[in-house]
PDB file of N, CA and C in Angstrom:
ATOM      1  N   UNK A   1     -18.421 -26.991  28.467  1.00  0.00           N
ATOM      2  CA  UNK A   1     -19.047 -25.689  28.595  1.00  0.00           C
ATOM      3  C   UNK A   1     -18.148 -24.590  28.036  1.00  0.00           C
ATOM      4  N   UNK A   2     -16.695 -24.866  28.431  1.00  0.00           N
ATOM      5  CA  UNK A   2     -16.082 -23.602  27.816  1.00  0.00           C
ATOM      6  C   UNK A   2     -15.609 -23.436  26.279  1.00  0.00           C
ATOM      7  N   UNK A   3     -15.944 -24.858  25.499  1.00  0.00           N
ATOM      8  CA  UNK A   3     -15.991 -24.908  23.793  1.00  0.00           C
ATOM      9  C   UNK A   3     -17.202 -24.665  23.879  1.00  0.00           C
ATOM     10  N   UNK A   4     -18.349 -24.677  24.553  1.00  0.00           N
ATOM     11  CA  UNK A   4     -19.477 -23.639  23.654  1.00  0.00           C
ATOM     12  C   UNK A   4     -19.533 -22.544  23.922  1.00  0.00           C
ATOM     13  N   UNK A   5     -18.702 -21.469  24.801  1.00  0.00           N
ATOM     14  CA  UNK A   5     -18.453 -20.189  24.863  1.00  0.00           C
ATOM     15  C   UNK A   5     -17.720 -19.775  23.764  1.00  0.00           C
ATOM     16  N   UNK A   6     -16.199 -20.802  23.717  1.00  0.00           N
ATOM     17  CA  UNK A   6     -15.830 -20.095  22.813  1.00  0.00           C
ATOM     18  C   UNK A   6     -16.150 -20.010  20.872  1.00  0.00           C
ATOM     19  N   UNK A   7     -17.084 -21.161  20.962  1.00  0.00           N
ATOM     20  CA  UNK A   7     -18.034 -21.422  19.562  1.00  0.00           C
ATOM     21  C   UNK A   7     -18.893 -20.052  19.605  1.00  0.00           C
ATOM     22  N   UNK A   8     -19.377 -19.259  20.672  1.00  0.00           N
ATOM     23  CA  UNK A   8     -20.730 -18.008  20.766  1.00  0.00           C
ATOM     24  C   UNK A   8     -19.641 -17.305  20.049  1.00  0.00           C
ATOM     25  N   UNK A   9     -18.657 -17.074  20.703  1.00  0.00           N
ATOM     26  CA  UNK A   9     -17.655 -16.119  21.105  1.00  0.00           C
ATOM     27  C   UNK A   9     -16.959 -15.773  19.086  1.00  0.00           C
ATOM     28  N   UNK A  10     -16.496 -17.075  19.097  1.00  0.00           N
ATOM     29  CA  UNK A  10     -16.032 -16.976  17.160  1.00  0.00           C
ATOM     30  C   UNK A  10     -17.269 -16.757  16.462  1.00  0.00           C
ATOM     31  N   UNK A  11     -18.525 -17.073  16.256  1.00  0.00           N
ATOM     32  CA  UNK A  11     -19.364 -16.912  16.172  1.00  0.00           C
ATOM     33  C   UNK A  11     -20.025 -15.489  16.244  1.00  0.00           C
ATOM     34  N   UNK A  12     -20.207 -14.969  17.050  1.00  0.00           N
ATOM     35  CA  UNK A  12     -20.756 -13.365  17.140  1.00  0.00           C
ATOM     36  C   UNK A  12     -19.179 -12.692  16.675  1.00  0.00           C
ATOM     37  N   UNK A  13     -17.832 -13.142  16.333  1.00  0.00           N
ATOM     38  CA  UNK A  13     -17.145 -12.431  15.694  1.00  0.00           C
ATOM     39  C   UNK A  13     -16.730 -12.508  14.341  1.00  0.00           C
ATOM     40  N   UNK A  14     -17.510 -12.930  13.730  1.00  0.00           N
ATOM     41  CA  UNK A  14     -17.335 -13.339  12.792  1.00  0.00           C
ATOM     42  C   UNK A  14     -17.828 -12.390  11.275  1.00  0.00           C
ATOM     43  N   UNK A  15     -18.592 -11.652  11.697  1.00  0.00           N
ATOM     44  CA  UNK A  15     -19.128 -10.831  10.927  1.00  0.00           C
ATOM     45  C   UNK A  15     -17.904  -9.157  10.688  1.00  0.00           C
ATOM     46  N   UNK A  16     -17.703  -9.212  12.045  1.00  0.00           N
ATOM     47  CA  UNK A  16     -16.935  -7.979  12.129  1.00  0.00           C
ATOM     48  C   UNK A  16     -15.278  -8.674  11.075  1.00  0.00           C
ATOM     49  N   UNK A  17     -14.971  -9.939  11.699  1.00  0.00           N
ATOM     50  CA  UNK A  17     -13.521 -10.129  11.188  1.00  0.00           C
ATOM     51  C   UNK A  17     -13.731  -9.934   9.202  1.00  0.00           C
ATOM     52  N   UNK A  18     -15.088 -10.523   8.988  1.00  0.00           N
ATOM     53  CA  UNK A  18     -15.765 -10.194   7.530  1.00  0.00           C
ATOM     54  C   UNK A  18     -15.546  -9.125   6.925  1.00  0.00           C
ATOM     55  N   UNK A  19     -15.661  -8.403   8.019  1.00  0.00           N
ATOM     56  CA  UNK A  19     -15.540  -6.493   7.106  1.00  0.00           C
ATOM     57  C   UNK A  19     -14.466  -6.199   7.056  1.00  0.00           C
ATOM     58  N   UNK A  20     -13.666  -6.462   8.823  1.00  0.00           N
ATOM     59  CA  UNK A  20     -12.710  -6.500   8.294  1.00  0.00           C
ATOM     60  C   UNK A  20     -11.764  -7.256   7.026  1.00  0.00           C
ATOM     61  N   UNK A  21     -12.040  -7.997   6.893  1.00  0.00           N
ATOM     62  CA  UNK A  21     -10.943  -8.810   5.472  1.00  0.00           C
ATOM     63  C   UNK A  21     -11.817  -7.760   4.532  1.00  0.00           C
ATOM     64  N   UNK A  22     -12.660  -7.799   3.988  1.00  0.00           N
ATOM     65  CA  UNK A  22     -13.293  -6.734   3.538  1.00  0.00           C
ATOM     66  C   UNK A  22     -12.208  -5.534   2.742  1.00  0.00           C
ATOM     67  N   UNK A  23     -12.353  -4.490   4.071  1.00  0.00           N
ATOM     68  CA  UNK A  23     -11.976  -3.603   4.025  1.00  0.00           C
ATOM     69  C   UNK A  23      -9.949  -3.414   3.698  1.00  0.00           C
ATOM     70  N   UNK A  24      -9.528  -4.700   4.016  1.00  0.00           N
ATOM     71  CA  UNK A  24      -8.074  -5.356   3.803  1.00  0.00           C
ATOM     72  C   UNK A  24      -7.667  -5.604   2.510  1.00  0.00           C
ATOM     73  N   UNK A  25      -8.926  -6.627   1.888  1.00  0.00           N
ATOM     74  CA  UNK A  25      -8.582  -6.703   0.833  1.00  0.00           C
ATOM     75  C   UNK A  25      -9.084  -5.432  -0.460  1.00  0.00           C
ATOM     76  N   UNK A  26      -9.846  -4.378  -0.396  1.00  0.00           N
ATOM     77  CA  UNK A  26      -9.911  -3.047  -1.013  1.00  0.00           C
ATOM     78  C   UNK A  26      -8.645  -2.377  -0.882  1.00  0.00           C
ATOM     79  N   UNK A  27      -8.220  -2.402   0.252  1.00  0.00           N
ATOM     80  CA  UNK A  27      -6.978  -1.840   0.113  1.00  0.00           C
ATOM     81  C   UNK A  27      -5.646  -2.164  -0.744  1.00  0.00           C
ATOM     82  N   UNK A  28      -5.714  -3.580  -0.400  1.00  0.00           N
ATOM     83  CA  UNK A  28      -4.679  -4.427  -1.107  1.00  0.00           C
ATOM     84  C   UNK A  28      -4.787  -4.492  -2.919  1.00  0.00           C
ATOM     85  N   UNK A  29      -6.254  -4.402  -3.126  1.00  0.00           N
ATOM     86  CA  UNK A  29      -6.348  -4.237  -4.751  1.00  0.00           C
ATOM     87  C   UNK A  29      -6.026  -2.789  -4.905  1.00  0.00           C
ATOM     88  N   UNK A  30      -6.160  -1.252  -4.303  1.00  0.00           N
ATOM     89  CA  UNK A  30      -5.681  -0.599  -4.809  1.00  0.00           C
ATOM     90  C   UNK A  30      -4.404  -0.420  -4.896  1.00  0.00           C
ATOM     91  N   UNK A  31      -3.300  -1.186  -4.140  1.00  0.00           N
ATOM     92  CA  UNK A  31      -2.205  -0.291  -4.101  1.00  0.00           C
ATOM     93  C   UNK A  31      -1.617  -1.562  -5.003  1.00  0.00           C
ATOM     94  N   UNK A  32      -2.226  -2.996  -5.362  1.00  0.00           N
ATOM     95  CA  UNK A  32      -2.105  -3.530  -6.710  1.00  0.00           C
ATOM     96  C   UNK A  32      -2.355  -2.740  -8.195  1.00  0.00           C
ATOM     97  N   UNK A  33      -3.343  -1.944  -7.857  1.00  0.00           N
ATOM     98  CA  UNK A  33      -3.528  -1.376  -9.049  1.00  0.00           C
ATOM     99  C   UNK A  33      -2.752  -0.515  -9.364  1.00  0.00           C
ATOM    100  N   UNK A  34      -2.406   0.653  -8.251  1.00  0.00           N
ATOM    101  CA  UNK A  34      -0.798   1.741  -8.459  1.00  0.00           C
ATOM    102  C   UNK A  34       0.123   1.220  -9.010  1.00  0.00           C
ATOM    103  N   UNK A  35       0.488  -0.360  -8.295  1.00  0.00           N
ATOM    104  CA  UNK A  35       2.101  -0.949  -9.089  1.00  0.00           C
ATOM    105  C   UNK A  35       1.768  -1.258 -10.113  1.00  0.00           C
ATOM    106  N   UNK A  36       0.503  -1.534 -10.967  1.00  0.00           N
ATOM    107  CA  UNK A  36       0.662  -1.802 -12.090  1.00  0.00           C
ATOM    108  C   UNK A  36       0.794  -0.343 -13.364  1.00  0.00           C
ATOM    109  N   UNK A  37       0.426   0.226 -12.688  1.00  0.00           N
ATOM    110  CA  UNK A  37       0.265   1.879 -13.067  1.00  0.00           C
ATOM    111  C   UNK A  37       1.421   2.019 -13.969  1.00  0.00           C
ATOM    112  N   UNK A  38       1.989   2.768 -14.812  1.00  0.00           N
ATOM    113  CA  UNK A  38       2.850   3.784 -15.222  1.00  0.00           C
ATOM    114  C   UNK A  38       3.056   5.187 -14.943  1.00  0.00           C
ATOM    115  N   UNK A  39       1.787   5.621 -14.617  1.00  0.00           N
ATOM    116  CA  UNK A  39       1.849   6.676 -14.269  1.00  0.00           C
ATOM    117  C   UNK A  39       0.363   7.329 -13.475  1.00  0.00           C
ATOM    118  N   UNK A  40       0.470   8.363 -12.720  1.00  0.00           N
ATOM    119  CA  UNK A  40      -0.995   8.845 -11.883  1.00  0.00           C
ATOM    120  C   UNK A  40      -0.669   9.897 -12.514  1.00  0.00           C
ATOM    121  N   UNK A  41      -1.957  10.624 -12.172  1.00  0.00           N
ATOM    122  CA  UNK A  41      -2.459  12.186 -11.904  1.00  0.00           C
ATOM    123  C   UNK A  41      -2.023  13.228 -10.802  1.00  0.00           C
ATOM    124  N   UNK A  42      -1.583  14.096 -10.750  1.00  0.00           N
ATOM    125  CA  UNK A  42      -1.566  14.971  -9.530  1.00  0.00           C
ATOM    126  C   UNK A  42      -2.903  15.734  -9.297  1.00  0.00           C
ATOM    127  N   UNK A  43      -3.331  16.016  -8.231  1.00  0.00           N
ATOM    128  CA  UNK A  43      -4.074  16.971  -8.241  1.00  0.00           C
ATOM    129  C   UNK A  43      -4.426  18.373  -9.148  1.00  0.00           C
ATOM    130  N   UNK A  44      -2.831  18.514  -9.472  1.00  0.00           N
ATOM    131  CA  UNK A  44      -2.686  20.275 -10.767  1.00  0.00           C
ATOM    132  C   UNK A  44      -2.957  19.634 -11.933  1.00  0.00           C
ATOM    133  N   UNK A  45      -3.747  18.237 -11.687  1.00  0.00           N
ATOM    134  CA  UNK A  45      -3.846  18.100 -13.550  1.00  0.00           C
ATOM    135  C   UNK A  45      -2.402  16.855 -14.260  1.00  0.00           C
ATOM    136  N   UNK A  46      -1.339  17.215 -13.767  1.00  0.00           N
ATOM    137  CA  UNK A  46       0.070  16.996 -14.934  1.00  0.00           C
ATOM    138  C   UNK A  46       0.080  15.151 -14.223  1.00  0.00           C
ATOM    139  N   UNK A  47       0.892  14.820 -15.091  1.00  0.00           N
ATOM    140  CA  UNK A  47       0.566  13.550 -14.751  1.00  0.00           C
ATOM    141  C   UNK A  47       2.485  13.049 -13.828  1.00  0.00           C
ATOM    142  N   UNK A  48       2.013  12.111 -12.979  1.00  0.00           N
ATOM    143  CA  UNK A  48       3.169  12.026 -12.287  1.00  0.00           C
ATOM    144  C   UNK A  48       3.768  10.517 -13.115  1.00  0.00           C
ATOM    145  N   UNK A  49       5.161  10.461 -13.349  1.00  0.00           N
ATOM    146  CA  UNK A  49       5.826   9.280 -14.121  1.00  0.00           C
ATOM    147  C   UNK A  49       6.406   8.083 -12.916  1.00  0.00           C
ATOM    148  N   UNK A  50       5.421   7.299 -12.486  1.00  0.00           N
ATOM    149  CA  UNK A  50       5.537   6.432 -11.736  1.00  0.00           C
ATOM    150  C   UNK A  50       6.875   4.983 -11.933  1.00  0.00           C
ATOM    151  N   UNK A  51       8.046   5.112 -13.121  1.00  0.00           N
ATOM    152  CA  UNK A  51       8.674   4.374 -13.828  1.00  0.00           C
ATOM    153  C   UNK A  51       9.674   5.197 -14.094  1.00  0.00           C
ATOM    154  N   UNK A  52      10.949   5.228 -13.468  1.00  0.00           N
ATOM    155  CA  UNK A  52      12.371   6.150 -13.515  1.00  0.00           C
ATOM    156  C   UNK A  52      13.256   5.792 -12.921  1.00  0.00           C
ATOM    157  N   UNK A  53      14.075   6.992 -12.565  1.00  0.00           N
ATOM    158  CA  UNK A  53      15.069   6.663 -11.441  1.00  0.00           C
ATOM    159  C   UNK A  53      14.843   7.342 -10.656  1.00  0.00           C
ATOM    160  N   UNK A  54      15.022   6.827  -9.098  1.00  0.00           N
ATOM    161  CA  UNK A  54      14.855   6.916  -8.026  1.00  0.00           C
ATOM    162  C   UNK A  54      15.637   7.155  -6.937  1.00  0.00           C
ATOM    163  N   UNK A  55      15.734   7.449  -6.014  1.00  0.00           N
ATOM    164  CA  UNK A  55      16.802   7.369  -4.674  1.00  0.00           C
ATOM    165  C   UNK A  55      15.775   7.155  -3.476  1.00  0.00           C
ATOM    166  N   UNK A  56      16.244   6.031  -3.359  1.00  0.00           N
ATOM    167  CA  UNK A  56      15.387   5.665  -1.251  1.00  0.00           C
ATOM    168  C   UNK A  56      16.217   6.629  -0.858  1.00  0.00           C
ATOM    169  N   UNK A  57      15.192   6.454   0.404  1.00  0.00           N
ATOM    170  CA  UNK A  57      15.009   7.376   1.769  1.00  0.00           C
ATOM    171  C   UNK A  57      16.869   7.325   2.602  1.00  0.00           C
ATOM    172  N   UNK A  58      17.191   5.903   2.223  1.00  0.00           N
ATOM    173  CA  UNK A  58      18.582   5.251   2.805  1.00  0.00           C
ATOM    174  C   UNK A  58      19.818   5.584   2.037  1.00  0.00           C
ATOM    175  N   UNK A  59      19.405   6.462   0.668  1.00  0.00           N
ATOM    176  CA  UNK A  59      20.385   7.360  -0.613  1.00  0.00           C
ATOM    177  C   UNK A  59      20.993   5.859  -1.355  1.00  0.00           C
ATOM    178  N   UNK A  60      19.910   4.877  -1.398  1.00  0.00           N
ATOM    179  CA  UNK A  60      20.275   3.750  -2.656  1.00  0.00           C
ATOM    180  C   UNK A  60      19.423   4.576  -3.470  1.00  0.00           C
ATOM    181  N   UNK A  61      20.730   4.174  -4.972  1.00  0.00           N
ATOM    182  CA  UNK A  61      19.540   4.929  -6.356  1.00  0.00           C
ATOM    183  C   UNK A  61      18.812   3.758  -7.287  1.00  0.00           C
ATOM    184  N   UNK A  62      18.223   3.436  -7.691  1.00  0.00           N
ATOM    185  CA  UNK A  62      17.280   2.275  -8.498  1.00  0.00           C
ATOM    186  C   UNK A  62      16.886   2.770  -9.552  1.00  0.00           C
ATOM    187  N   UNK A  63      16.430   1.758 -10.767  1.00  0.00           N
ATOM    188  CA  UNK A  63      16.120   2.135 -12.232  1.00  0.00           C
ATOM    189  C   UNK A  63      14.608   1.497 -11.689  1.00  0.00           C
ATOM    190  N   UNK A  64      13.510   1.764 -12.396  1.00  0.00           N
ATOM    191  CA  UNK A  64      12.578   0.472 -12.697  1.00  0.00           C
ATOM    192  C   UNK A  64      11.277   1.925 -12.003  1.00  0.00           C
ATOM    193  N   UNK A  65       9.890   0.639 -11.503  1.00  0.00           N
ATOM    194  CA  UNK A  65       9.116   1.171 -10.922  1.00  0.00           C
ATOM    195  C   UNK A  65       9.019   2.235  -9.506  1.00  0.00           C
ATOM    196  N   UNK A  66       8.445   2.726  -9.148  1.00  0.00           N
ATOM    197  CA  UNK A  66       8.688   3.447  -7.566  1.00  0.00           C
ATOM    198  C   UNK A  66       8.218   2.405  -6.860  1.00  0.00           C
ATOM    199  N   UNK A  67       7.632   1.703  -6.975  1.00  0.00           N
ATOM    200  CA  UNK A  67       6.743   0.715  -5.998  1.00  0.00           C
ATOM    201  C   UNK A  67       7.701  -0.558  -5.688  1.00  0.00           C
ATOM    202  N   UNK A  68       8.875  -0.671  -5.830  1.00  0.00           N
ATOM    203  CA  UNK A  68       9.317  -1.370  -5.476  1.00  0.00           C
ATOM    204  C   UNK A  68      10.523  -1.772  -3.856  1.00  0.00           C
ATOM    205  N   UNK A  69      10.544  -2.136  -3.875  1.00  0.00           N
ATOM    206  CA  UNK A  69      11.404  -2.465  -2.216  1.00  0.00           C
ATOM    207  C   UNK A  69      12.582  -2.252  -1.854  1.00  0.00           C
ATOM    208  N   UNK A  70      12.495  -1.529  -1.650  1.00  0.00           N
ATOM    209  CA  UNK A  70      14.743  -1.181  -1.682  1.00  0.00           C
ATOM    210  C   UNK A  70      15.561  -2.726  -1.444  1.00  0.00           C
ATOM    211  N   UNK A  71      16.058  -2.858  -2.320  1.00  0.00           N
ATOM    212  CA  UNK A  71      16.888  -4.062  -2.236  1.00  0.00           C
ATOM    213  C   UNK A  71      18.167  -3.631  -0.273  1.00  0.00           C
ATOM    214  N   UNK A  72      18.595  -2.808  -0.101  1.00  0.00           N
ATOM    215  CA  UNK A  72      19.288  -2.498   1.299  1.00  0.00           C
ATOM    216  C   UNK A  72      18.693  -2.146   2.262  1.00  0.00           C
ATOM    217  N   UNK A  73      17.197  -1.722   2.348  1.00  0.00           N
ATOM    218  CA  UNK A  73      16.483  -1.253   3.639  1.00  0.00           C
ATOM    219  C   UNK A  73      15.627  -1.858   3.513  1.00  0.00           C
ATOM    220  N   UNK A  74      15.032  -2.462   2.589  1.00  0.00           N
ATOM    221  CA  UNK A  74      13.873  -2.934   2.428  1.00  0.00           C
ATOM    222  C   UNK A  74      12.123  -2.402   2.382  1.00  0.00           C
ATOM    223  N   UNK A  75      12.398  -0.911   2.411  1.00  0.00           N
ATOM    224  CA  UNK A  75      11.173   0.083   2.753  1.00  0.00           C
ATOM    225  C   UNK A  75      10.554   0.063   1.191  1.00  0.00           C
ATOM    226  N   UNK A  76       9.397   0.714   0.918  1.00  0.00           N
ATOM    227  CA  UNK A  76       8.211   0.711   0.053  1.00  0.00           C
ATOM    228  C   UNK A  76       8.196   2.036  -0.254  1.00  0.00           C
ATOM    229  N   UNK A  77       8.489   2.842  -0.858  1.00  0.00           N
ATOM    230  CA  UNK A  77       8.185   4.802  -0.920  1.00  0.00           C
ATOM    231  C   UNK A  77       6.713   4.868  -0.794  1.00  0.00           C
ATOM    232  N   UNK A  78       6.253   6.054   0.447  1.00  0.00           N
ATOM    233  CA  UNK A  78       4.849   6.089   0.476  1.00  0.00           C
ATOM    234  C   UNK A  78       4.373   7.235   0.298  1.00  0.00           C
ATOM    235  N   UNK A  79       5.422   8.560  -0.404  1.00  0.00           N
ATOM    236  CA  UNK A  79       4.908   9.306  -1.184  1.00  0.00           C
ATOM    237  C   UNK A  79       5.546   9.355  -2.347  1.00  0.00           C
ATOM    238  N   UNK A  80       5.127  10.757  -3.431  1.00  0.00           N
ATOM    239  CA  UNK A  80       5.681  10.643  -4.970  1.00  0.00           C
ATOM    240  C   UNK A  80       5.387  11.958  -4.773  1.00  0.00           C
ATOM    241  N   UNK A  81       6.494  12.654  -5.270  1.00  0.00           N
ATOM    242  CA  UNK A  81       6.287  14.151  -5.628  1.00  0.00           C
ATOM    243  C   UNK A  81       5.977  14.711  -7.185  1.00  0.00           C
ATOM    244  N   UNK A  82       4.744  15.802  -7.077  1.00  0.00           N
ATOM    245  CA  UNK A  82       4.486  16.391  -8.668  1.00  0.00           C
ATOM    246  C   UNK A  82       5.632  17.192  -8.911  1.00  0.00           C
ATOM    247  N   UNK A  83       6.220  17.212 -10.122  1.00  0.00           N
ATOM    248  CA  UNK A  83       7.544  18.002 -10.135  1.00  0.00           C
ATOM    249  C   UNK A  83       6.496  19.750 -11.045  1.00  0.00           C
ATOM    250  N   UNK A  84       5.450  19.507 -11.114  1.00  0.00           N
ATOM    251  CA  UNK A  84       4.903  20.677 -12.152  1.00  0.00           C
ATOM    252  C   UNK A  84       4.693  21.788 -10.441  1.00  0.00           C
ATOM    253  N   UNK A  85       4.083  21.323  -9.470  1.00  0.00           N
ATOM    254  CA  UNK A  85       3.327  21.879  -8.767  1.00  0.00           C
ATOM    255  C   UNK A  85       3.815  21.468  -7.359  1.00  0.00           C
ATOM    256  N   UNK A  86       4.738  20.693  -6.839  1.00  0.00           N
ATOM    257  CA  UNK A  86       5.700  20.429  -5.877  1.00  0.00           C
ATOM    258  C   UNK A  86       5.084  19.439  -4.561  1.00  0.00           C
ATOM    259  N   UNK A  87       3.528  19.248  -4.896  1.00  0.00           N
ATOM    260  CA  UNK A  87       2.807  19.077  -4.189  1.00  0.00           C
ATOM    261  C   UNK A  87       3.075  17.494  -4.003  1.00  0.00           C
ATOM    262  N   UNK A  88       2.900  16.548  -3.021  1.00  0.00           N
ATOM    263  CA  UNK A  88       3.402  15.293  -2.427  1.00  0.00           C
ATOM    264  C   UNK A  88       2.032  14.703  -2.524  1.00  0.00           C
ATOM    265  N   UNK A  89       1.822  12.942  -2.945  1.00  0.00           N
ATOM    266  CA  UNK A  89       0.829  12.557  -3.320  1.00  0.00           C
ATOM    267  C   UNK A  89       1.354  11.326  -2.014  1.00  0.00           C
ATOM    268  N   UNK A  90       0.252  10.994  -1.380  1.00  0.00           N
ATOM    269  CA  UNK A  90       0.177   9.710  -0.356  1.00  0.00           C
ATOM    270  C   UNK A  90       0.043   8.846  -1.465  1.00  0.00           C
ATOM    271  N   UNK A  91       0.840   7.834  -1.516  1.00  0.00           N
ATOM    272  CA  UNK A  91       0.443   6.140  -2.272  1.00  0.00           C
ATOM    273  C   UNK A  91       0.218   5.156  -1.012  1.00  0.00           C
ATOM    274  N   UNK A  92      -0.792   4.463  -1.984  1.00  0.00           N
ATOM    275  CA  UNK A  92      -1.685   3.395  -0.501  1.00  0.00           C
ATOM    276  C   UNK A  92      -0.213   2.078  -0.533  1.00  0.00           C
ATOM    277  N   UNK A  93      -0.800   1.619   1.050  1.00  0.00           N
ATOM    278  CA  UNK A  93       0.461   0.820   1.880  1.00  0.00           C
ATOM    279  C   UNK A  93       0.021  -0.712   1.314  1.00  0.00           C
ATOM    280  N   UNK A  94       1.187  -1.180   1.031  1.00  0.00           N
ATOM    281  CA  UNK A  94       0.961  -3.041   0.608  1.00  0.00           C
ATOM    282  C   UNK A  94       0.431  -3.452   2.066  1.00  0.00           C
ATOM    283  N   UNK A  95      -0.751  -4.365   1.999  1.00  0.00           N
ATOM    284  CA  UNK A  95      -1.049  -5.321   3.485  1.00  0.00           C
ATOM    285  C   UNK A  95      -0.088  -6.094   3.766  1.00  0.00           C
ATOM    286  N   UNK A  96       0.290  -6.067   5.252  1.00  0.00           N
ATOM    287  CA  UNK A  96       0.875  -6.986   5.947  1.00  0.00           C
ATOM    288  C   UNK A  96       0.668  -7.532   6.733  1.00  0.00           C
ATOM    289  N   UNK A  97       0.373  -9.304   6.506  1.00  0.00           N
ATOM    290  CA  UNK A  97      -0.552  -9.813   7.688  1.00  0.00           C
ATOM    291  C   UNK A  97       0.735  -9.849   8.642  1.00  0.00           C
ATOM    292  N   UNK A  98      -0.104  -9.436  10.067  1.00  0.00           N
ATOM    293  CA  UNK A  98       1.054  -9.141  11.419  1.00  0.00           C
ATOM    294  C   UNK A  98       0.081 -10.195  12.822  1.00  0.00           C
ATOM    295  N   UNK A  99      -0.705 -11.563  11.761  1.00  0.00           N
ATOM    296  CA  UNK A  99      -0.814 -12.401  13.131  1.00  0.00           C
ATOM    297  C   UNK A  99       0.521 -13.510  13.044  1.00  0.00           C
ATOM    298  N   UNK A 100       0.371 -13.743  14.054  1.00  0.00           N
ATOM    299  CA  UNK A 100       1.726 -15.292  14.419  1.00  0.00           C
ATOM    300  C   UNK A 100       1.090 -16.376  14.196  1.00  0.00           C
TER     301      UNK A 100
END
């Protein structure tokens, strides 16, 4: 009796976990599509150079893409500043599956 509860149970959840992956994996193709980027748009128009040099948050400096992982902290940069117009652009977060 209690494997056919929990058969209802996966069963009526199954649609929702759907959207969710869904909605997981949209995310995950855009912020694939940023790292492949060279460069975005700012809002003022000027275009932001996504490929330079850099300094993490932790004052390591790096050559290469922004999207990459600090080799000493290991963090992701999750904004980019327009240098025309000063204004700070959110970049979307890599997925991290967080089941055990």
């Amino acid at each position: 009796m209690n494997e056919a509860l929990l058969f209802i149970r996966w069963v009526l959840s199954l649609p929702f976990r759907i959207f969710g992956g869904i909605l997981r994996l949209r995310e995950h193709i855009q912020f694939l599509r940023l790292a492949a980027a060279t460069r975005i748009s700012c809002e003022c128009g000027s275009p932001i150079s996504l490929v330079g040099l850099w300094r993490c948050s932790c004052s390591f400096t790096y050559r290469g893409h922004l999207l990459q992982t600090c080799p000493l902290c290991g963090r992701i940069p999750r904004i980019c500043r327009c240098y025309a117009c000063g204004l700070t652009t959110k970049l979307p977060e890599p997925y991290y599956d967080q089941t055990d």
